[in-house]
C-alpha atoms as a PDB file:
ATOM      1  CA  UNK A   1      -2.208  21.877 -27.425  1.00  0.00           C
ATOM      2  CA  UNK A   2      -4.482  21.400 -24.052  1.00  0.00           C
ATOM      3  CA  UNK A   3      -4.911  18.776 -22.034  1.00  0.00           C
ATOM      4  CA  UNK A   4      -8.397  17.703 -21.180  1.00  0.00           C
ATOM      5  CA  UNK A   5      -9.462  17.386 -17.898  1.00  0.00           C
ATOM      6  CA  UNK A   6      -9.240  13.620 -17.992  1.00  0.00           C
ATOM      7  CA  UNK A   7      -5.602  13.729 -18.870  1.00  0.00           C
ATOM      8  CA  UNK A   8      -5.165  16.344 -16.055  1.00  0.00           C
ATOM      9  CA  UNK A   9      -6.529  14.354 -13.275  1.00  0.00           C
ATOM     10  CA  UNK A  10      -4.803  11.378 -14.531  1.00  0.00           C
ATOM     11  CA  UNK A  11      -1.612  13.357 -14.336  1.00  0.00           C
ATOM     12  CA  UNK A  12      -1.932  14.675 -11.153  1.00  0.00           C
ATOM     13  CA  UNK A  13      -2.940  11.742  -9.675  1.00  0.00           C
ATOM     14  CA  UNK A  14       0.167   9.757 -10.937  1.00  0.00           C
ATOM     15  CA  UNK A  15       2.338  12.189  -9.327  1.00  0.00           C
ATOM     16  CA  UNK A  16       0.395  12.751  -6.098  1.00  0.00           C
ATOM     17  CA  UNK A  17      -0.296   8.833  -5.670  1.00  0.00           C
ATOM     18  CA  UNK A  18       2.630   7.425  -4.111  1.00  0.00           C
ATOM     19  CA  UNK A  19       2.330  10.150  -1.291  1.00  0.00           C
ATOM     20  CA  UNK A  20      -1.274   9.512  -0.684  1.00  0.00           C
ATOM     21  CA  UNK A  21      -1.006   6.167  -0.427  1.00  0.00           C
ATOM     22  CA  UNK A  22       1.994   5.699   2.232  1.00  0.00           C
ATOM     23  CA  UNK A  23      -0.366   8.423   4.153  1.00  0.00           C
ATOM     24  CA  UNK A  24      -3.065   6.177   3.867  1.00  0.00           C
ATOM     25  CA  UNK A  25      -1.311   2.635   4.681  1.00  0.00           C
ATOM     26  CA  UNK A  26       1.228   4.312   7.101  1.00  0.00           C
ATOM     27  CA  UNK A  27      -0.274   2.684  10.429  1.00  0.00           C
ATOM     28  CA  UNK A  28      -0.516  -0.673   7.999  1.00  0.00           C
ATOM     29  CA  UNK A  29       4.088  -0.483   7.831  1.00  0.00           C
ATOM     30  CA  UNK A  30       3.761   0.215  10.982  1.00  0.00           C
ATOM     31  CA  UNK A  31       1.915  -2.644  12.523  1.00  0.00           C
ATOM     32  CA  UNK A  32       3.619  -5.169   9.937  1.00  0.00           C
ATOM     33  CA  UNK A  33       7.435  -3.717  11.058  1.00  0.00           C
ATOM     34  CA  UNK A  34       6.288  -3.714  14.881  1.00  0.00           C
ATOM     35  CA  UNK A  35       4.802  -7.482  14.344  1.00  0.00           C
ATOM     36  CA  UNK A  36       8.090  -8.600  12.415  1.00  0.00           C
ATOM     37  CA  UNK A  37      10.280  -7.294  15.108  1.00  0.00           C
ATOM     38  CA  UNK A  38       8.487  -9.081  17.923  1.00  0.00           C
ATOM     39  CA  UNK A  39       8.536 -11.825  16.144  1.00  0.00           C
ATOM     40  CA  UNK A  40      12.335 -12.110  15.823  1.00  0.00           C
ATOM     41  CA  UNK A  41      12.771 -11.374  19.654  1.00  0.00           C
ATOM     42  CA  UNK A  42      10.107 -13.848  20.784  1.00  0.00           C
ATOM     43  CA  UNK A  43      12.185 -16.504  18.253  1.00  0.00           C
ATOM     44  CA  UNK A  44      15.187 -15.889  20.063  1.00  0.00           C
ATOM     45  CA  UNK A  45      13.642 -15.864  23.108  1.00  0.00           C
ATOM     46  CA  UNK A  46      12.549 -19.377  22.516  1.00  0.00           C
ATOM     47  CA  UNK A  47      15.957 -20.571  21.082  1.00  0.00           C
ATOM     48  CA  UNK A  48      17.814 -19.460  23.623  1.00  0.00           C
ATOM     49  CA  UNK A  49      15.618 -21.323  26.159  1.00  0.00           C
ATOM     50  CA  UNK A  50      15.619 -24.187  24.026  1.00  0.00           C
ATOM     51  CA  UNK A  51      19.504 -24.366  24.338  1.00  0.00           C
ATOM     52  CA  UNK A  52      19.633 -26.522  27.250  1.00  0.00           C
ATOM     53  CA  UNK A  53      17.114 -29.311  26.572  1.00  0.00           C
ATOM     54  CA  UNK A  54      19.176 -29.588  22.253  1.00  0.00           C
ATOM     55  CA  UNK A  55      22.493 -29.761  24.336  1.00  0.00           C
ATOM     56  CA  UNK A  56      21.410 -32.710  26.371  1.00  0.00           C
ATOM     57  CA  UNK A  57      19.593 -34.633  23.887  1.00  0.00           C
ATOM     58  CA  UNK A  58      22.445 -34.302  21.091  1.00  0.00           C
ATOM     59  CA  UNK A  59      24.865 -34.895  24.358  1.00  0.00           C
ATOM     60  CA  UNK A  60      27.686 -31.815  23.671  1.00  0.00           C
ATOM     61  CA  UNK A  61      28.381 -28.595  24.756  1.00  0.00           C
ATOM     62  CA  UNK A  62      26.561 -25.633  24.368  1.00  0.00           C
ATOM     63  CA  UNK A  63      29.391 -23.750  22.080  1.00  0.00           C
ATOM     64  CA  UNK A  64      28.954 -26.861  19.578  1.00  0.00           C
ATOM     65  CA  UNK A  65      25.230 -26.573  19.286  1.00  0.00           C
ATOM     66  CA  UNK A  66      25.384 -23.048  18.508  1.00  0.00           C
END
């Protein structure tokens, strides 16, 4: 029995859609991986220069407010 063309392009684009789409959203991962990772080092960033101002006001050492 045949398919008809419908059921052809519907089958070829189930199998040839996941590879289109990461081509077409591939600078989108990019950006949101590149964002996230900034993120996380300008958190730290801020922590770590926050250190010294938590230490005084909760009066301990710096090991114990890690």
């Amino acid at each position: 029995m045949q398919q008809s063309s419908n059921e052809k392009s519907r089958d070829e684009q189930k199998n040839s859609l996941p590879t289109e789409r990461l081509a077409k959203n591939r600078n989108i991962i990019l950006s949101v991986i590149v964002v996230g990772t900034l993120m996380g080092a300008v958190d730290s960033t801020i922590v770590l220069l926050a250190f010294p101002a938590i230490t005084a006001k909760l009066h301990t050492d710096f090991i114990t407010a890690v």
